[in-house]
PDB file of N, CA and C in Angstrom:
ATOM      1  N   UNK A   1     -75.648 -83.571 -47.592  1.00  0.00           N
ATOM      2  CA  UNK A   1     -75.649 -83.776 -46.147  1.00  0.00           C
ATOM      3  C   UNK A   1     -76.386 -85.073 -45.836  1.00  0.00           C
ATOM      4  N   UNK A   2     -75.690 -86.309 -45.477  1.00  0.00           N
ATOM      5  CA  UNK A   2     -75.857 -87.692 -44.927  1.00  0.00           C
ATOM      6  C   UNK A   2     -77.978 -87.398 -44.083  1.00  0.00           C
ATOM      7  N   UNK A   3     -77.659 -86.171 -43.435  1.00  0.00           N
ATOM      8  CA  UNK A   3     -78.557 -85.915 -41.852  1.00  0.00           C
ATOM      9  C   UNK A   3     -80.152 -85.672 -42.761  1.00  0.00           C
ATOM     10  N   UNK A   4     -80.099 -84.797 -43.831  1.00  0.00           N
ATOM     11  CA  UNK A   4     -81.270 -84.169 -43.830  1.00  0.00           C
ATOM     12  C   UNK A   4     -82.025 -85.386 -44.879  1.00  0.00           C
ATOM     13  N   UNK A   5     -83.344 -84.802 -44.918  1.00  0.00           N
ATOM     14  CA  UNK A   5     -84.530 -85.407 -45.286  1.00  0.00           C
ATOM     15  C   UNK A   5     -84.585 -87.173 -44.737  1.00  0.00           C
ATOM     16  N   UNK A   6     -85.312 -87.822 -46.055  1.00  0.00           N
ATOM     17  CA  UNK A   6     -85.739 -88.956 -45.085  1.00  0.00           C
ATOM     18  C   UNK A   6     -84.671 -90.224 -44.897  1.00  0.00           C
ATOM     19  N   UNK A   7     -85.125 -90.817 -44.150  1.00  0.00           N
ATOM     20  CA  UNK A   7     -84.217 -91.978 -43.445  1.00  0.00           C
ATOM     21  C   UNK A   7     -83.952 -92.751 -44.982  1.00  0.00           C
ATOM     22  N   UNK A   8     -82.811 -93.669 -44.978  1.00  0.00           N
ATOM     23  CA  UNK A   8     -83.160 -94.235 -46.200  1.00  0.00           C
ATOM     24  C   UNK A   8     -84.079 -95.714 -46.205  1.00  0.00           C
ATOM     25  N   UNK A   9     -84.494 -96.386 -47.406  1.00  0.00           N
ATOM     26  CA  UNK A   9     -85.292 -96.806 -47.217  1.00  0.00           C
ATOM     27  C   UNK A   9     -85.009 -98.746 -46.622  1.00  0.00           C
ATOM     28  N   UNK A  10     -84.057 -99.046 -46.843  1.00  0.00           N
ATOM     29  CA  UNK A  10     -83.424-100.107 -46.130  1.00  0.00           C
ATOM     30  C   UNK A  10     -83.648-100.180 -44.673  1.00  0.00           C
ATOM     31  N   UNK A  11     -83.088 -99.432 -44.009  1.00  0.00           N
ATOM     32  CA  UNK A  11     -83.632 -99.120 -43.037  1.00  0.00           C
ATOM     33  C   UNK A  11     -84.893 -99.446 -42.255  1.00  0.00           C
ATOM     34  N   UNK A  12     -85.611 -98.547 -43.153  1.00  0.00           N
ATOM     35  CA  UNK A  12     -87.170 -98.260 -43.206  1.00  0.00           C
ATOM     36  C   UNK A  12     -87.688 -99.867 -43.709  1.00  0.00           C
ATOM     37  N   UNK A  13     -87.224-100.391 -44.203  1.00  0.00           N
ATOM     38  CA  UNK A  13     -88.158-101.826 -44.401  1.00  0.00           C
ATOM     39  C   UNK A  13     -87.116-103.201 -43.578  1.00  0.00           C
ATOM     40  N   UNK A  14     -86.247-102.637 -43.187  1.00  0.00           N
ATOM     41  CA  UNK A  14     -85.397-103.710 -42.169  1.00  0.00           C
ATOM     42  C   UNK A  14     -86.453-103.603 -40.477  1.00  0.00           C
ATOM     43  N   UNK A  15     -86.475-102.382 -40.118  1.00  0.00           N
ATOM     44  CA  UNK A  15     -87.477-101.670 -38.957  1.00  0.00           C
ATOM     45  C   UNK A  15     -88.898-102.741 -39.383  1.00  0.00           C
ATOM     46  N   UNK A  16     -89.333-102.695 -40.615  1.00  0.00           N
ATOM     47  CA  UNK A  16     -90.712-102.917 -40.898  1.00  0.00           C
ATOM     48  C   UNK A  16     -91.145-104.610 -40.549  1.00  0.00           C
ATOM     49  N   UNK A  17     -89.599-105.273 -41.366  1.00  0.00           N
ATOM     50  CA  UNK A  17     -89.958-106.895 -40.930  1.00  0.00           C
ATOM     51  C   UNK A  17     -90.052-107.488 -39.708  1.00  0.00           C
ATOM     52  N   UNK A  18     -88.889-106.471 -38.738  1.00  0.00           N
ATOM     53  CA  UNK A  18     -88.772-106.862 -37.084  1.00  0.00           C
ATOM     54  C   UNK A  18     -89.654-106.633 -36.415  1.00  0.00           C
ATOM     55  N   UNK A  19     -90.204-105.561 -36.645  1.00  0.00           N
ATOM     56  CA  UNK A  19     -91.938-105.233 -36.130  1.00  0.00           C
ATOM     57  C   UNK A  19     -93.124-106.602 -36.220  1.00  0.00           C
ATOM     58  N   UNK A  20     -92.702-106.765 -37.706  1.00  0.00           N
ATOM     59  CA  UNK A  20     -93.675-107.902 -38.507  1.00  0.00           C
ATOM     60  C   UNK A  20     -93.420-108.983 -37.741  1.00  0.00           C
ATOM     61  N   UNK A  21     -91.947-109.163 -37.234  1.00  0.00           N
ATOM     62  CA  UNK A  21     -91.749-110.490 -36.832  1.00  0.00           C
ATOM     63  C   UNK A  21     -91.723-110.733 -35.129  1.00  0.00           C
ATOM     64  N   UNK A  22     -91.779-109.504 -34.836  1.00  0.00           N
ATOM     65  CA  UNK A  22     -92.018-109.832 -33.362  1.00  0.00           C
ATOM     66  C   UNK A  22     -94.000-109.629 -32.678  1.00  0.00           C
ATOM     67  N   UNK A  23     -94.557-109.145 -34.049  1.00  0.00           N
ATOM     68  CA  UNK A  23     -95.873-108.847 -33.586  1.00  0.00           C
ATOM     69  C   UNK A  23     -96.704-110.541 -34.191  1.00  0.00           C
ATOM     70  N   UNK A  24     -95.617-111.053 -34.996  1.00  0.00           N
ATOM     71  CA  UNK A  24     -96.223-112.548 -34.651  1.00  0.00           C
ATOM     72  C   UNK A  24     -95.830-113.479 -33.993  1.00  0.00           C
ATOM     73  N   UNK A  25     -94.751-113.359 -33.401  1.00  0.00           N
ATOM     74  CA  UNK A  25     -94.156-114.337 -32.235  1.00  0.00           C
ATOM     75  C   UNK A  25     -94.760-114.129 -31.072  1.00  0.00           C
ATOM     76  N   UNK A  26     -95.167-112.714 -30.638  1.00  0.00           N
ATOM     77  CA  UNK A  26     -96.641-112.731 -29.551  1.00  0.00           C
ATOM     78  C   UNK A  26     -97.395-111.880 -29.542  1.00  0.00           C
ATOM     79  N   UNK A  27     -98.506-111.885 -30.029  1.00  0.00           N
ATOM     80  CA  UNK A  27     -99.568-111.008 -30.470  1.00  0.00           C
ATOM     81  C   UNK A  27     -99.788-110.151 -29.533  1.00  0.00           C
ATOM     82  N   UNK A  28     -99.397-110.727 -28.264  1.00  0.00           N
ATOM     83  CA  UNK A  28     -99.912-109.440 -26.949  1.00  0.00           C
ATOM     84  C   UNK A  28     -99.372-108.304 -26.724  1.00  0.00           C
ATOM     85  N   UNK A  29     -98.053-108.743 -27.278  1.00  0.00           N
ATOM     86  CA  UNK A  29     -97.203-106.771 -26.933  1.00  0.00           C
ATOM     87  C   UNK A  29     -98.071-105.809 -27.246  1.00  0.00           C
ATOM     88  N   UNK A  30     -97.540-105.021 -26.537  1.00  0.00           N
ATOM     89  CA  UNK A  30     -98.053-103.471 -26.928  1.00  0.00           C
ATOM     90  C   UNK A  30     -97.029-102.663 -27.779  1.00  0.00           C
ATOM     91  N   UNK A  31     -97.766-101.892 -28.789  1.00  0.00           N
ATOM     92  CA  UNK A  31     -97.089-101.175 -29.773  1.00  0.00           C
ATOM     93  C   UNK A  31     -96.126-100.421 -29.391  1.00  0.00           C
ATOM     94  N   UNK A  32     -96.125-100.228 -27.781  1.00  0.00           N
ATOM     95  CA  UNK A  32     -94.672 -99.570 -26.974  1.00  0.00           C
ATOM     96  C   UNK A  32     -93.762-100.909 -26.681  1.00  0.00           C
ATOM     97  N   UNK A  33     -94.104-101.864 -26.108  1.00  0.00           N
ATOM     98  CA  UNK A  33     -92.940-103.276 -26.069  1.00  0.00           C
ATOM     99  C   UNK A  33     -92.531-103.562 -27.382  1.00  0.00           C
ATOM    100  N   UNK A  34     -92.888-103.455 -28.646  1.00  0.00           N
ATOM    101  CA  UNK A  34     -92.679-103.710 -29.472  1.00  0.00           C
ATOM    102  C   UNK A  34     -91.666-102.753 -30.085  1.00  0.00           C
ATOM    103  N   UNK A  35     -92.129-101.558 -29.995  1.00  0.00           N
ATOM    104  CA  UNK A  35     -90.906-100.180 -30.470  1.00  0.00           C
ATOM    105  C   UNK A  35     -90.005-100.491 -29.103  1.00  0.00           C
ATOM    106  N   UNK A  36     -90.205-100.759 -28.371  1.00  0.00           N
ATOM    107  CA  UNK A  36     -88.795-100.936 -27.237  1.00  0.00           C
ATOM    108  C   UNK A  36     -87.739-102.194 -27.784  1.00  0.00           C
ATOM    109  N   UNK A  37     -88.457-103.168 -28.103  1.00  0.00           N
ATOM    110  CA  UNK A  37     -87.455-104.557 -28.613  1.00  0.00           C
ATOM    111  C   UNK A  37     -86.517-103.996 -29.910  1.00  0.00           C
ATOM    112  N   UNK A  38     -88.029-103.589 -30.631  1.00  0.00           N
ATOM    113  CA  UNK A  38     -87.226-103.240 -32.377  1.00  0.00           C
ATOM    114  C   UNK A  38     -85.903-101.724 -32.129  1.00  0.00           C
ATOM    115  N   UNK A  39     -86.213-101.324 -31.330  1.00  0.00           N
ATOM    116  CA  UNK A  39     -85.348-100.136 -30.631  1.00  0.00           C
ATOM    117  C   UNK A  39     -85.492 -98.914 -31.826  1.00  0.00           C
ATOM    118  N   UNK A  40     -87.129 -99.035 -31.728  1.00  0.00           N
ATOM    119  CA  UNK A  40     -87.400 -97.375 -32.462  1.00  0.00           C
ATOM    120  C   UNK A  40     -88.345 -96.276 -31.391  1.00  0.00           C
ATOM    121  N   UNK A  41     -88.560 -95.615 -31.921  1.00  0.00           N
ATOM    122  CA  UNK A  41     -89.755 -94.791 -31.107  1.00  0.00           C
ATOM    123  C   UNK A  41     -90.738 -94.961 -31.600  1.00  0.00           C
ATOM    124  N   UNK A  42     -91.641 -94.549 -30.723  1.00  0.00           N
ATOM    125  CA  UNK A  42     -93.525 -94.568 -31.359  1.00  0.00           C
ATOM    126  C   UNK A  42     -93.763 -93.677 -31.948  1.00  0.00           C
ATOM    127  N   UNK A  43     -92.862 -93.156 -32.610  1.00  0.00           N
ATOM    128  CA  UNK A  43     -93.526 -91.912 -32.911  1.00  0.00           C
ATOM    129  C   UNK A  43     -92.282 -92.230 -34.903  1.00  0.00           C
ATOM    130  N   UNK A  44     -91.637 -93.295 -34.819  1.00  0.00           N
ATOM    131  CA  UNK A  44     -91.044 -93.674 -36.272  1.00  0.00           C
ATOM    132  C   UNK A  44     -92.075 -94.406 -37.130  1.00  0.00           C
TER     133      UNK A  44
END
């Protein structure tokens, strides 16, 4: 089943660089503007 357990990990480190790369293009976001751009939740 595609659905169960964890996300795969591509994913999971594609999510990780856009984070990386938008928390140095402006240091001021907040960890919610930032999960809003990268289009995850705060809670991934």
């Amino acid at each position: 089943d595609p659905r169960s357990g964890r996300p795969s990990t591509s994913a999971d480190d594609a999510h990780i660089e856009r984070v990386k790369e938008s928390a140095r293009q402006n240091r001021r976001l907040t960890v919610r503007e930032i999960a809003d751009e990268v289009g995850i939740s705060l809670g991934s």
